[in-house]
ModelCIF file with pLDDT and N, C-alpha, C, O atoms, coordinates in Angstrom:
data_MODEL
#
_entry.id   MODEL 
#
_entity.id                         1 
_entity.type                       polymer 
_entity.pdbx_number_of_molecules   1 
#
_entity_poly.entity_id                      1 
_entity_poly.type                           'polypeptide(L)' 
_entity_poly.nstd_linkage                   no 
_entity_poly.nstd_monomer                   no 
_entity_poly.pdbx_seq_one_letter_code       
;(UNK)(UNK)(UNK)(UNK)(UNK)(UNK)(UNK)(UNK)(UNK)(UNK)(UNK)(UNK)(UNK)(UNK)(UNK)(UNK)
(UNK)(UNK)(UNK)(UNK)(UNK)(UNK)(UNK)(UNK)(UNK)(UNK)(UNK)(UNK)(UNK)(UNK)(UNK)(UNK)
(UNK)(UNK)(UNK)(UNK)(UNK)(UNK)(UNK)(UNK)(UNK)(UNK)(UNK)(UNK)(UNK)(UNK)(UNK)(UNK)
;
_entity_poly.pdbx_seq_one_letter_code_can   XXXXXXXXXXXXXXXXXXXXXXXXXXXXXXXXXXXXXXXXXXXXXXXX 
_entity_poly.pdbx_strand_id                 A 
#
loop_
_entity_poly_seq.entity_id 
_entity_poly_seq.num 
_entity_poly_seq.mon_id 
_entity_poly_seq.hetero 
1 1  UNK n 
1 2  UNK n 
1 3  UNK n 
1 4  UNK n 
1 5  UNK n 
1 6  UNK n 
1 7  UNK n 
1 8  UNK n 
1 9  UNK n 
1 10 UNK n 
1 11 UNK n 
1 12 UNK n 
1 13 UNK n 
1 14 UNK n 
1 15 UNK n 
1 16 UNK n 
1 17 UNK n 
1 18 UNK n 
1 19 UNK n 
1 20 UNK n 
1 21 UNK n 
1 22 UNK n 
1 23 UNK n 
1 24 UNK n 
1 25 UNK n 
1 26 UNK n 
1 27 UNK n 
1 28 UNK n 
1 29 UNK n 
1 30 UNK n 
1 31 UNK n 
1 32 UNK n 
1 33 UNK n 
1 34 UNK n 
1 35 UNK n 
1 36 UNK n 
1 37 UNK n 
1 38 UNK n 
1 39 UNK n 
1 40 UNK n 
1 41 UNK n 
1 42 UNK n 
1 43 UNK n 
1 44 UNK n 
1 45 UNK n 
1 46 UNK n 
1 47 UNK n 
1 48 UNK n 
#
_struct_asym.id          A 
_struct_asym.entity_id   1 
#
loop_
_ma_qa_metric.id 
_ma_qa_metric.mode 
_ma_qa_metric.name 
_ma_qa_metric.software_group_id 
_ma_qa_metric.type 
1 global pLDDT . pLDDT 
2 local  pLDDT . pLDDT 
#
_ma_qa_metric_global.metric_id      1 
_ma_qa_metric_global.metric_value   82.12 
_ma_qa_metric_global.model_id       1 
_ma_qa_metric_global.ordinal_id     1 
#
loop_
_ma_qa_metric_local.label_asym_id 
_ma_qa_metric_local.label_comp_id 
_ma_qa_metric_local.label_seq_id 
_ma_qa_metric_local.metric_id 
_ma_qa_metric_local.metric_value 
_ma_qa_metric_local.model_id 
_ma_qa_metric_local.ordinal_id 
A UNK 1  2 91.00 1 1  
A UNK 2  2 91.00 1 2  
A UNK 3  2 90.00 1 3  
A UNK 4  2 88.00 1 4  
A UNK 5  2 86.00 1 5  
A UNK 6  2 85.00 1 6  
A UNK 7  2 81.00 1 7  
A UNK 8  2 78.00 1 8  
A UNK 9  2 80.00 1 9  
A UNK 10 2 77.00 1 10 
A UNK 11 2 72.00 1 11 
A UNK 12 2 71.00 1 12 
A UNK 13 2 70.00 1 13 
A UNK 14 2 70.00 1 14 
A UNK 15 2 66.00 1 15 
A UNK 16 2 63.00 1 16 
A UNK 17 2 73.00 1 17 
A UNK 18 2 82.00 1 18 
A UNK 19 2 85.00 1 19 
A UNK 20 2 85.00 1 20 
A UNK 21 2 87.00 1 21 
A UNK 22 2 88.00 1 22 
A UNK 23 2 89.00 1 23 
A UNK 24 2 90.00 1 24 
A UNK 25 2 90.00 1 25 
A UNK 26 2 91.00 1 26 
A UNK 27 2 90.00 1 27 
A UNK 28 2 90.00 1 28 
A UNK 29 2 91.00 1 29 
A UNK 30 2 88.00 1 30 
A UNK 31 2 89.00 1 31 
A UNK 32 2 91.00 1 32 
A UNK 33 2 94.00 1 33 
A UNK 34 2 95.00 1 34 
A UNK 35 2 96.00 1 35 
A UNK 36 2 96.00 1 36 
A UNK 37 2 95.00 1 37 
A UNK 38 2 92.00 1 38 
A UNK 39 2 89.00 1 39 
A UNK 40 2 83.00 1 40 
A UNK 41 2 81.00 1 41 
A UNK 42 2 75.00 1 42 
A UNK 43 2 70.00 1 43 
A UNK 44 2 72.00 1 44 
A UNK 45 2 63.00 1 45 
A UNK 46 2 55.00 1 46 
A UNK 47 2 59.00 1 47 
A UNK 48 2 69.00 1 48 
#
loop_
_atom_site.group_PDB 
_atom_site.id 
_atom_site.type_symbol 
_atom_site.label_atom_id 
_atom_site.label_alt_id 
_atom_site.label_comp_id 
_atom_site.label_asym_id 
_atom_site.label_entity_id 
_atom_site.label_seq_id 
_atom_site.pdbx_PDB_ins_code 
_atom_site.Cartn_x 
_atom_site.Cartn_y 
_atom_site.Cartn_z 
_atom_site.occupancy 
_atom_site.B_iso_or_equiv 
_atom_site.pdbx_formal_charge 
_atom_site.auth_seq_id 
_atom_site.auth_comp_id 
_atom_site.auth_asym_id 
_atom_site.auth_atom_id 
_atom_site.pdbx_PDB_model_num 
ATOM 1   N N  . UNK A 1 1  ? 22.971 -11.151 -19.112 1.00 91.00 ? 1  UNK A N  1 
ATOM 2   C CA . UNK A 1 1  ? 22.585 -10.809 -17.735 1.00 91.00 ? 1  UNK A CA 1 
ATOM 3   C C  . UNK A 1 1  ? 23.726 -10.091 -17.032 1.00 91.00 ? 1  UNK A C  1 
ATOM 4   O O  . UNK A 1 1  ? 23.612 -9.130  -16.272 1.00 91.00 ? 1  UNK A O  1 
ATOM 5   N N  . UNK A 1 2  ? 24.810 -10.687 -17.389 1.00 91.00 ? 2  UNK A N  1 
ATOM 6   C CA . UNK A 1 2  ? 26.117 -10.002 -16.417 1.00 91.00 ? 2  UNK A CA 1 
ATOM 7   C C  . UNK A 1 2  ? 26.458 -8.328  -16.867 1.00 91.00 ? 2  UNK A C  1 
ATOM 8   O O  . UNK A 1 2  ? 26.660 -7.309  -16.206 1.00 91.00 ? 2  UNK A O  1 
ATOM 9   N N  . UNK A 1 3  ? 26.396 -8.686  -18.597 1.00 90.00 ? 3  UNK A N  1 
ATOM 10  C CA . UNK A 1 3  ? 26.557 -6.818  -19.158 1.00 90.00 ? 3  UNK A CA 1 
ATOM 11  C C  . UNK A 1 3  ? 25.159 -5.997  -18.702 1.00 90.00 ? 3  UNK A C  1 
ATOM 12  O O  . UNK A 1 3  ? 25.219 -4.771  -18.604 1.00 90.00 ? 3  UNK A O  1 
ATOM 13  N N  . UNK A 1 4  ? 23.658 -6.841  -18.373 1.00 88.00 ? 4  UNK A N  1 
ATOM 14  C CA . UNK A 1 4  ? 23.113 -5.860  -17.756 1.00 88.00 ? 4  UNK A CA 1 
ATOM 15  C C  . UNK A 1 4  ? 22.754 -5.331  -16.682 1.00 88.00 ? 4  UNK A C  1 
ATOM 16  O O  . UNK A 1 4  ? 21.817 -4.568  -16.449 1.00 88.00 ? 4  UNK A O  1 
ATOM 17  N N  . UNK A 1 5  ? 24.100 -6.075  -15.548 1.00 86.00 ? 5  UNK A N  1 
ATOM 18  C CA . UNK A 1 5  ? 23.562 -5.741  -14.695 1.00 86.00 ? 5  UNK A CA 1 
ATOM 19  C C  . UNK A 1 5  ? 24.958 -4.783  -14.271 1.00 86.00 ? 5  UNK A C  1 
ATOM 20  O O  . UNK A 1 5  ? 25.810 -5.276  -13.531 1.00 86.00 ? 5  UNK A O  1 
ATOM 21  N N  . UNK A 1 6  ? 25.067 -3.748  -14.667 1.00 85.00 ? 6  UNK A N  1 
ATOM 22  C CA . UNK A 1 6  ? 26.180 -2.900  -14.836 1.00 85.00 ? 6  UNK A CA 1 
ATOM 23  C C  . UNK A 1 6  ? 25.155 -1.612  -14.903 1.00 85.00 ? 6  UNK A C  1 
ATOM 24  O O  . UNK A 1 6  ? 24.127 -1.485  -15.568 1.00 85.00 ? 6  UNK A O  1 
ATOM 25  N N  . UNK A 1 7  ? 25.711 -0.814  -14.098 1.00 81.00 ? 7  UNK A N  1 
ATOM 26  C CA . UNK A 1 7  ? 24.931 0.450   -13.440 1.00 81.00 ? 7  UNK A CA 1 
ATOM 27  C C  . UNK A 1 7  ? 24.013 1.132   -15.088 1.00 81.00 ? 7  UNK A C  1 
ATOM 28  O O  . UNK A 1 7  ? 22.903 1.492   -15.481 1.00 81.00 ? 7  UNK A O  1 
ATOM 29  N N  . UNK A 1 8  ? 25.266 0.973   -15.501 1.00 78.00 ? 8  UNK A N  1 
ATOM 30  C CA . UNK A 1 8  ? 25.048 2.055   -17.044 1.00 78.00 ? 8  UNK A CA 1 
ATOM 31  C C  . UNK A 1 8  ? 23.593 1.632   -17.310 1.00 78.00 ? 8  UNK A C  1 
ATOM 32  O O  . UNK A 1 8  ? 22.946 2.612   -17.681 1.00 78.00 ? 8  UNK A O  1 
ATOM 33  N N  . UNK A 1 9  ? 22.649 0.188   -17.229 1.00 80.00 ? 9  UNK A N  1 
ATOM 34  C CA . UNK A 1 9  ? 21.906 0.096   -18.311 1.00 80.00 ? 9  UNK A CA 1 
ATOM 35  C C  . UNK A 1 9  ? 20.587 0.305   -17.575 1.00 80.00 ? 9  UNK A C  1 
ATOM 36  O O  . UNK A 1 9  ? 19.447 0.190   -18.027 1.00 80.00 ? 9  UNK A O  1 
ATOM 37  N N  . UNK A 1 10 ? 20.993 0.645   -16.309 1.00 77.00 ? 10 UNK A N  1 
ATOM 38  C CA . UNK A 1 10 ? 19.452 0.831   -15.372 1.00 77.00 ? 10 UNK A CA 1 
ATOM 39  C C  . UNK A 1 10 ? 19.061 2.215   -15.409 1.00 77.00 ? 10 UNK A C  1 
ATOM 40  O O  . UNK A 1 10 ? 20.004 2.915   -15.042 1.00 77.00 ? 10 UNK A O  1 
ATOM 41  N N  . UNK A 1 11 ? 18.151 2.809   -15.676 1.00 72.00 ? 11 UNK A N  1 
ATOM 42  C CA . UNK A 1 11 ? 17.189 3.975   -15.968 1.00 72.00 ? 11 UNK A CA 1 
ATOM 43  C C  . UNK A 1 11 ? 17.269 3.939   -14.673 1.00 72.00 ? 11 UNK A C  1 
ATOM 44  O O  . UNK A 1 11 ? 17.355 2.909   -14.005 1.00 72.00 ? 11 UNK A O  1 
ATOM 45  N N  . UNK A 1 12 ? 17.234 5.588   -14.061 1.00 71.00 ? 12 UNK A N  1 
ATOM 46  C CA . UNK A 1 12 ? 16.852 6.403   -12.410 1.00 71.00 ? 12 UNK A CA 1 
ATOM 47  C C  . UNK A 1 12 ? 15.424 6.187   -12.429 1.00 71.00 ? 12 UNK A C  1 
ATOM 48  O O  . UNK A 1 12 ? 14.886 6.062   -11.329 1.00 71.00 ? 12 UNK A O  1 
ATOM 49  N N  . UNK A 1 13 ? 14.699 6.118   -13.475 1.00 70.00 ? 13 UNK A N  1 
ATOM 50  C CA . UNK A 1 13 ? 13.299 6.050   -13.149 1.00 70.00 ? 13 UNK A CA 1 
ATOM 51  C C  . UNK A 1 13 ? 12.991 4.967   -13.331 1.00 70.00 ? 13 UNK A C  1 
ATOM 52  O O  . UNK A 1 13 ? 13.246 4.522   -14.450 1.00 70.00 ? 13 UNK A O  1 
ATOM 53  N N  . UNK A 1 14 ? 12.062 3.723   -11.963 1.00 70.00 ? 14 UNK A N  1 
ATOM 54  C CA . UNK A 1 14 ? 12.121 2.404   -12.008 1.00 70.00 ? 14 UNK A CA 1 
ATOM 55  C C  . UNK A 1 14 ? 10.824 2.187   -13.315 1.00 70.00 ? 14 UNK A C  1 
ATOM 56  O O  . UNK A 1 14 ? 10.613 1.232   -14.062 1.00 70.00 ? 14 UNK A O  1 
ATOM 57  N N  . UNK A 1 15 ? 10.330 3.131   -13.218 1.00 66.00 ? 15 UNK A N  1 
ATOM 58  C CA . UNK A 1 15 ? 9.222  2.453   -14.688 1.00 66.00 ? 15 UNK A CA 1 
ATOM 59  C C  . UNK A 1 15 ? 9.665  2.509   -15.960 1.00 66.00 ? 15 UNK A C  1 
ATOM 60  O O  . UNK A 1 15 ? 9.044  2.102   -16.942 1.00 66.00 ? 15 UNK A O  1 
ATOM 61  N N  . UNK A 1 16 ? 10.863 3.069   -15.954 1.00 63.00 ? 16 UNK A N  1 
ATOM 62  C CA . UNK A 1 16 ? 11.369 2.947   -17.455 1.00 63.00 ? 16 UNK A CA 1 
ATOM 63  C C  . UNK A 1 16 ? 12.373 2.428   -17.604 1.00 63.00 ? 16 UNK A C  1 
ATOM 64  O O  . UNK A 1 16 ? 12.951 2.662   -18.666 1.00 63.00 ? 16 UNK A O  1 
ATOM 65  N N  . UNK A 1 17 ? 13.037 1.476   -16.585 1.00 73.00 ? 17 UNK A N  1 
ATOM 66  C CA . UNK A 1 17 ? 13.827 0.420   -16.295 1.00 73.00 ? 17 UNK A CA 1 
ATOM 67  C C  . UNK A 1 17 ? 13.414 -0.744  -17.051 1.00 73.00 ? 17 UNK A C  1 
ATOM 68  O O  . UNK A 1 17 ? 12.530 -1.507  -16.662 1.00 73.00 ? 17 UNK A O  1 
ATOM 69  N N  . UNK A 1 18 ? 14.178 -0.903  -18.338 1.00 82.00 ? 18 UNK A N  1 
ATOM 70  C CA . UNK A 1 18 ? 13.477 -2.287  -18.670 1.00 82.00 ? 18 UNK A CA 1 
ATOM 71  C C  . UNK A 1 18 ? 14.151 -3.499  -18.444 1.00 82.00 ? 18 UNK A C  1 
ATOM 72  O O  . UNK A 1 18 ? 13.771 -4.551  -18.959 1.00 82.00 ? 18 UNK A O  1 
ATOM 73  N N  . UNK A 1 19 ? 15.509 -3.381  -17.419 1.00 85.00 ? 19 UNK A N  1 
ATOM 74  C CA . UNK A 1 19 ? 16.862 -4.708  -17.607 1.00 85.00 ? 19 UNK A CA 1 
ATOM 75  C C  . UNK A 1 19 ? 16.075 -6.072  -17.533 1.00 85.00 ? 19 UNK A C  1 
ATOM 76  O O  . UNK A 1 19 ? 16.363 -7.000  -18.288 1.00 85.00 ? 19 UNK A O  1 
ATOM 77  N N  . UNK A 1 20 ? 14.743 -6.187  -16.288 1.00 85.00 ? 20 UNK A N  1 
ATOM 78  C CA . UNK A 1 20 ? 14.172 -7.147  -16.025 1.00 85.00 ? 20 UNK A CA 1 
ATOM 79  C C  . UNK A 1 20 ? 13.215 -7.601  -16.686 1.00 85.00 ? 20 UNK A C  1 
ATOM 80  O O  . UNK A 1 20 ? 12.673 -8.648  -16.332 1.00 85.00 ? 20 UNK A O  1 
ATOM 81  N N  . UNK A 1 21 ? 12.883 -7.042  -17.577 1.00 87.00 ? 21 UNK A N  1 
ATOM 82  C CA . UNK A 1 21 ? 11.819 -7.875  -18.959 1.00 87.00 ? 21 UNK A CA 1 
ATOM 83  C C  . UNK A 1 21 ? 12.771 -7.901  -20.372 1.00 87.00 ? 21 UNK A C  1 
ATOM 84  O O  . UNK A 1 21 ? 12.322 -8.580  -21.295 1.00 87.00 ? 21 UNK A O  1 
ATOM 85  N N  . UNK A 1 22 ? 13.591 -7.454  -20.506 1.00 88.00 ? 22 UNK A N  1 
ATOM 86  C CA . UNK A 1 22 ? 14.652 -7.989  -21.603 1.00 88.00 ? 22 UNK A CA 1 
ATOM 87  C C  . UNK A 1 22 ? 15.151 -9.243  -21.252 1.00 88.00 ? 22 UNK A C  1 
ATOM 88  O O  . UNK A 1 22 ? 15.040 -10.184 -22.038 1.00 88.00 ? 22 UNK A O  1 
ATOM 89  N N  . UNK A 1 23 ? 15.769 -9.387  -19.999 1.00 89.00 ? 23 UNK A N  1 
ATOM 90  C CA . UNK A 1 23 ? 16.689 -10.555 -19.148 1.00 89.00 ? 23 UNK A CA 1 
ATOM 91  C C  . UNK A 1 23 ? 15.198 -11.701 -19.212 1.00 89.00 ? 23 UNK A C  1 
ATOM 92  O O  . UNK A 1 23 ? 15.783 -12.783 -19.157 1.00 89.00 ? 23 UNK A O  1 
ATOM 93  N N  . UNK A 1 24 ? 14.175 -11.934 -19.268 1.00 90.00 ? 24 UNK A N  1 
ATOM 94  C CA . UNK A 1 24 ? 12.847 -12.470 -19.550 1.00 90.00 ? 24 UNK A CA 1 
ATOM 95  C C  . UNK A 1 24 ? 12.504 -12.631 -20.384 1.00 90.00 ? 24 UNK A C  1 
ATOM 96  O O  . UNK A 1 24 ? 12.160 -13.782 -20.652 1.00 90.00 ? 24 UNK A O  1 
ATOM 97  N N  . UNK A 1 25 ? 12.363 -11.549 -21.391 1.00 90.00 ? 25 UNK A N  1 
ATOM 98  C CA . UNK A 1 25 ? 12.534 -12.073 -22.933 1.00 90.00 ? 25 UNK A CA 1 
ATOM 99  C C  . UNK A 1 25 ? 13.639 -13.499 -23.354 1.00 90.00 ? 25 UNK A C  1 
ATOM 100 O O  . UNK A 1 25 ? 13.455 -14.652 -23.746 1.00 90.00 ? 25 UNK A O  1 
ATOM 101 N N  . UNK A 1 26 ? 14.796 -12.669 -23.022 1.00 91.00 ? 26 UNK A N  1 
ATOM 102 C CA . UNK A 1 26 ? 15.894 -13.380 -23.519 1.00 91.00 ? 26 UNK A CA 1 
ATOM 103 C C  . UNK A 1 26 ? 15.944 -15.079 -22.971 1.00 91.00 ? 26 UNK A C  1 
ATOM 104 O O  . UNK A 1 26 ? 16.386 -15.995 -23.664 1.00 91.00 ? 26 UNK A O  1 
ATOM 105 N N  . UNK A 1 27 ? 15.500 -15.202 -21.862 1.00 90.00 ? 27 UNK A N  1 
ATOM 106 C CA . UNK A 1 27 ? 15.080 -16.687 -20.860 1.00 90.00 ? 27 UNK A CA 1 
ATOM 107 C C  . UNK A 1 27 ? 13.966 -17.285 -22.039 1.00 90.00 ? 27 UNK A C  1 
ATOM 108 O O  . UNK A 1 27 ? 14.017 -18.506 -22.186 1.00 90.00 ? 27 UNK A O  1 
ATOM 109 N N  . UNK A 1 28 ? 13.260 -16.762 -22.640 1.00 90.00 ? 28 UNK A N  1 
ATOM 110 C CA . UNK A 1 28 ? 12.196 -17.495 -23.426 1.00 90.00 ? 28 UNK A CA 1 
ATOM 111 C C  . UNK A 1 28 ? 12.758 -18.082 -24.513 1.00 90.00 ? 28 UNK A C  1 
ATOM 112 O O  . UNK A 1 28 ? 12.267 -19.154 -24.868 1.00 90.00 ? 28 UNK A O  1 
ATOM 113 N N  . UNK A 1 29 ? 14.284 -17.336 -25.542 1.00 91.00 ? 29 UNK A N  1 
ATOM 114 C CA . UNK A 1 29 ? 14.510 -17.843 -26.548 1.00 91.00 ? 29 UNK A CA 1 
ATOM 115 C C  . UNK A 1 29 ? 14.838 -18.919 -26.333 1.00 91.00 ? 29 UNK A C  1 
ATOM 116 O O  . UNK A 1 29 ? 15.607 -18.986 -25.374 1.00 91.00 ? 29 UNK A O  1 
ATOM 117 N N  . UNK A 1 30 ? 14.437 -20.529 -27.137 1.00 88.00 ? 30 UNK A N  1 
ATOM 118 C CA . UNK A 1 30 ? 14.843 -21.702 -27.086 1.00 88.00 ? 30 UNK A CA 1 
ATOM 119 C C  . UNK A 1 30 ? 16.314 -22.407 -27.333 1.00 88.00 ? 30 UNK A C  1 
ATOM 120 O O  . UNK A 1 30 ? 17.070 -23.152 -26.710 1.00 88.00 ? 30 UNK A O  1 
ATOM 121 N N  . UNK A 1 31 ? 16.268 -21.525 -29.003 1.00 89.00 ? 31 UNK A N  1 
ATOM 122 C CA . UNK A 1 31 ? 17.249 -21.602 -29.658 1.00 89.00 ? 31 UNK A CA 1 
ATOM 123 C C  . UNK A 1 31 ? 18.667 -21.394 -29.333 1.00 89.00 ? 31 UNK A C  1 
ATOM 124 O O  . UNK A 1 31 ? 18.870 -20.504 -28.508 1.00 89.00 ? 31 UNK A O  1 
ATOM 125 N N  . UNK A 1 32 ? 19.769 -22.058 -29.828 1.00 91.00 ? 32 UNK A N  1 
ATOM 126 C CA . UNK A 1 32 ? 21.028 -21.568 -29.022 1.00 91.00 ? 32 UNK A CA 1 
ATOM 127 C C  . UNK A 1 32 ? 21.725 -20.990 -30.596 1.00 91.00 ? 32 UNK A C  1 
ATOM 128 O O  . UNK A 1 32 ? 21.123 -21.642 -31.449 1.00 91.00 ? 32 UNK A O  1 
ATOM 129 N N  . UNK A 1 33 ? 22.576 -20.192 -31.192 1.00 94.00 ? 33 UNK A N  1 
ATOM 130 C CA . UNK A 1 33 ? 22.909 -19.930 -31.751 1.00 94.00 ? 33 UNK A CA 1 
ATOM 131 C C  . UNK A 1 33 ? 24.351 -20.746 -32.070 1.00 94.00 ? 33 UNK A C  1 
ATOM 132 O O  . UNK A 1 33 ? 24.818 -21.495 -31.212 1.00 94.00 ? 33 UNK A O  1 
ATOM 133 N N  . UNK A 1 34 ? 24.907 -20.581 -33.146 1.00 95.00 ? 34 UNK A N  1 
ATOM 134 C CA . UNK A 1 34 ? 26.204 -21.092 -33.471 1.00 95.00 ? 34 UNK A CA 1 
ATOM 135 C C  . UNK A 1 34 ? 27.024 -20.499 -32.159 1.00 95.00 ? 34 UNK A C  1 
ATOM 136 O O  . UNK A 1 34 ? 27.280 -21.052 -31.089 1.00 95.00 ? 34 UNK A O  1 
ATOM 137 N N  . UNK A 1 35 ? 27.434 -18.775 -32.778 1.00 96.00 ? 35 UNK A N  1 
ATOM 138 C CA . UNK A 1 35 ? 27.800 -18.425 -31.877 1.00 96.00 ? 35 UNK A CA 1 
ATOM 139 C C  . UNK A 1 35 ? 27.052 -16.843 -31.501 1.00 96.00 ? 35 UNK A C  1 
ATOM 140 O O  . UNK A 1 35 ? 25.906 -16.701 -31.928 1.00 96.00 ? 35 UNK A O  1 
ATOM 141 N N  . UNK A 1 36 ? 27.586 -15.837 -30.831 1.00 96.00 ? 36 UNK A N  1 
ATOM 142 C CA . UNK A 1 36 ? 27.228 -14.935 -30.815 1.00 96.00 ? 36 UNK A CA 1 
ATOM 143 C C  . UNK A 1 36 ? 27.968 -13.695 -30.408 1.00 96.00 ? 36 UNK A C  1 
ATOM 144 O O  . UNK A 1 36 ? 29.096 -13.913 -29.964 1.00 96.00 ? 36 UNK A O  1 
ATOM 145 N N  . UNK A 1 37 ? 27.592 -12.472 -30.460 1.00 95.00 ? 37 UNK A N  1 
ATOM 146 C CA . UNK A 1 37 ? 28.663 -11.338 -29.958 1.00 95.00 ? 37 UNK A CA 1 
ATOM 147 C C  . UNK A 1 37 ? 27.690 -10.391 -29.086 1.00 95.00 ? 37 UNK A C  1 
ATOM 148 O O  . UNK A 1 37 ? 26.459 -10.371 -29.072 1.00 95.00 ? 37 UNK A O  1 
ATOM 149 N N  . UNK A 1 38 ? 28.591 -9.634  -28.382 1.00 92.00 ? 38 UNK A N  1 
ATOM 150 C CA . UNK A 1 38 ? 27.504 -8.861  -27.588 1.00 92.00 ? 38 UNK A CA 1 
ATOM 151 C C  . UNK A 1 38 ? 28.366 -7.480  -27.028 1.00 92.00 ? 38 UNK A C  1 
ATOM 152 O O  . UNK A 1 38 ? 29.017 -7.520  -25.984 1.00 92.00 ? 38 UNK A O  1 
ATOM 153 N N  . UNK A 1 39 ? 28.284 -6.474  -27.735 1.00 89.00 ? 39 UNK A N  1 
ATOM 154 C CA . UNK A 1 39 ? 28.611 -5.204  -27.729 1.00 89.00 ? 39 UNK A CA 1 
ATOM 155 C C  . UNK A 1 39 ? 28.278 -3.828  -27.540 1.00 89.00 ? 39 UNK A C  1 
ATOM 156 O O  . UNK A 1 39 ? 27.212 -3.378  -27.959 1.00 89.00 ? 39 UNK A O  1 
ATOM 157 N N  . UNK A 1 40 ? 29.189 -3.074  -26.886 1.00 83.00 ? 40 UNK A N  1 
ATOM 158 C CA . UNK A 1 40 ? 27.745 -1.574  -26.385 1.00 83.00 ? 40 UNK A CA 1 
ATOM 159 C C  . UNK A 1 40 ? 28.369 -1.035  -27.609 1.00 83.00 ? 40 UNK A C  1 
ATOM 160 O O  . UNK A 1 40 ? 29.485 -1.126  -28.120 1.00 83.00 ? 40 UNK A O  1 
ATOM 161 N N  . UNK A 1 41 ? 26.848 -0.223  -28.010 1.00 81.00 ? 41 UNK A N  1 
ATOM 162 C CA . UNK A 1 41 ? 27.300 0.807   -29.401 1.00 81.00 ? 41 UNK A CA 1 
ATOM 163 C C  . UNK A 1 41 ? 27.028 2.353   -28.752 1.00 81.00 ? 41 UNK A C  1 
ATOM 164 O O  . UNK A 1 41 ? 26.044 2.655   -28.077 1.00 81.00 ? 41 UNK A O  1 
ATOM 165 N N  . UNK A 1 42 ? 28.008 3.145   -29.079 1.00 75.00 ? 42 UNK A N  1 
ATOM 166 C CA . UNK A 1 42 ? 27.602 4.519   -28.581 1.00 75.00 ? 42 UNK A CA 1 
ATOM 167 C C  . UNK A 1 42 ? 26.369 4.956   -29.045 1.00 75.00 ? 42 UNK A C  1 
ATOM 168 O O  . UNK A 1 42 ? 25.820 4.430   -30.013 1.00 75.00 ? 42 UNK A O  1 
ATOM 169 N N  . UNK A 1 43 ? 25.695 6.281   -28.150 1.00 70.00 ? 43 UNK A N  1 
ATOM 170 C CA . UNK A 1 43 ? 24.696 7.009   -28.504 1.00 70.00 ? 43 UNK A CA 1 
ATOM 171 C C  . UNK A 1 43 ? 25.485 7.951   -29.652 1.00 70.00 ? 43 UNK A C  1 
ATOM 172 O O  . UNK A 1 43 ? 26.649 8.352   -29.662 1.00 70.00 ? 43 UNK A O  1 
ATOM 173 N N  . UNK A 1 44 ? 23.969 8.222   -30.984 1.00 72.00 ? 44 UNK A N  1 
ATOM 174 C CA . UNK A 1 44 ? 24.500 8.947   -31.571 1.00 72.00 ? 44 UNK A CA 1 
ATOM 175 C C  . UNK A 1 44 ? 24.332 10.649  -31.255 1.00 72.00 ? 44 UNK A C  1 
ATOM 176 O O  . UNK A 1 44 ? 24.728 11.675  -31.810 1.00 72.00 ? 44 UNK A O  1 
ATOM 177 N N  . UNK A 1 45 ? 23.317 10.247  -29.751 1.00 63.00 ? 45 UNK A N  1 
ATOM 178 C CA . UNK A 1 45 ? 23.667 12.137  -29.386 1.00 63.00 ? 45 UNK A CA 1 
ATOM 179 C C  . UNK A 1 45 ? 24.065 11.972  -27.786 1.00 63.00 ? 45 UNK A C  1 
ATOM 180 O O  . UNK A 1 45 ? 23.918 10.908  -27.185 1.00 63.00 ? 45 UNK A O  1 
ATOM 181 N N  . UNK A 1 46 ? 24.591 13.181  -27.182 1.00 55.00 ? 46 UNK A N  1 
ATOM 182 C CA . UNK A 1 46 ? 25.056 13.338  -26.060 1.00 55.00 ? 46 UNK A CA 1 
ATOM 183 C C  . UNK A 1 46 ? 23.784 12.553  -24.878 1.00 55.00 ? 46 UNK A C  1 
ATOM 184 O O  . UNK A 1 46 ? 23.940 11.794  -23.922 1.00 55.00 ? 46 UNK A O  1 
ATOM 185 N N  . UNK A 1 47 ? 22.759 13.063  -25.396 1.00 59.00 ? 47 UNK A N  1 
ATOM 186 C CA . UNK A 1 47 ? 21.389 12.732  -24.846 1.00 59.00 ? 47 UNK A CA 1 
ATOM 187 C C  . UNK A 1 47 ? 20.734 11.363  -24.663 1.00 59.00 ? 47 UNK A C  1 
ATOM 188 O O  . UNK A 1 47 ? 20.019 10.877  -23.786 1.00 59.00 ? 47 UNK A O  1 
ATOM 189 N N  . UNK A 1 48 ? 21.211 10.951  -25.742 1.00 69.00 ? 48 UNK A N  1 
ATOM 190 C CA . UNK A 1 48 ? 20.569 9.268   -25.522 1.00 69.00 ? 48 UNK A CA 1 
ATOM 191 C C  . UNK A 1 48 ? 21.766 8.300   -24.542 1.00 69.00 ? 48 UNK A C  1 
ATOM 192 O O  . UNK A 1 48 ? 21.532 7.122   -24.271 1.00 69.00 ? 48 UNK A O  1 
#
């Protein structure tokens, strides 16, 4: 929730904004993991 709520991951266009149904998804998983990592990977074009 905290890495998505960082300008970078919000789309200008609110319908193709998905931060608030991922962050909803992610509230549903039960499971807790051992541990976990959480990293931005570059685009592989200028465009994405």
């Amino acid at each position: 929730v905290e890495q998505l709520s960082a300008p970078q991951w919000h789309h200008s266009d609110p319908d193709l904004d998905e931060v608030d149904e991922i962050i909803q998804m992610a509230r549903e998983v039960r499971s807790v993991p051992d541990a976990w990592k959480l990293r931005d990977e570059e685009p592989e074009h200028a465009s994405n």
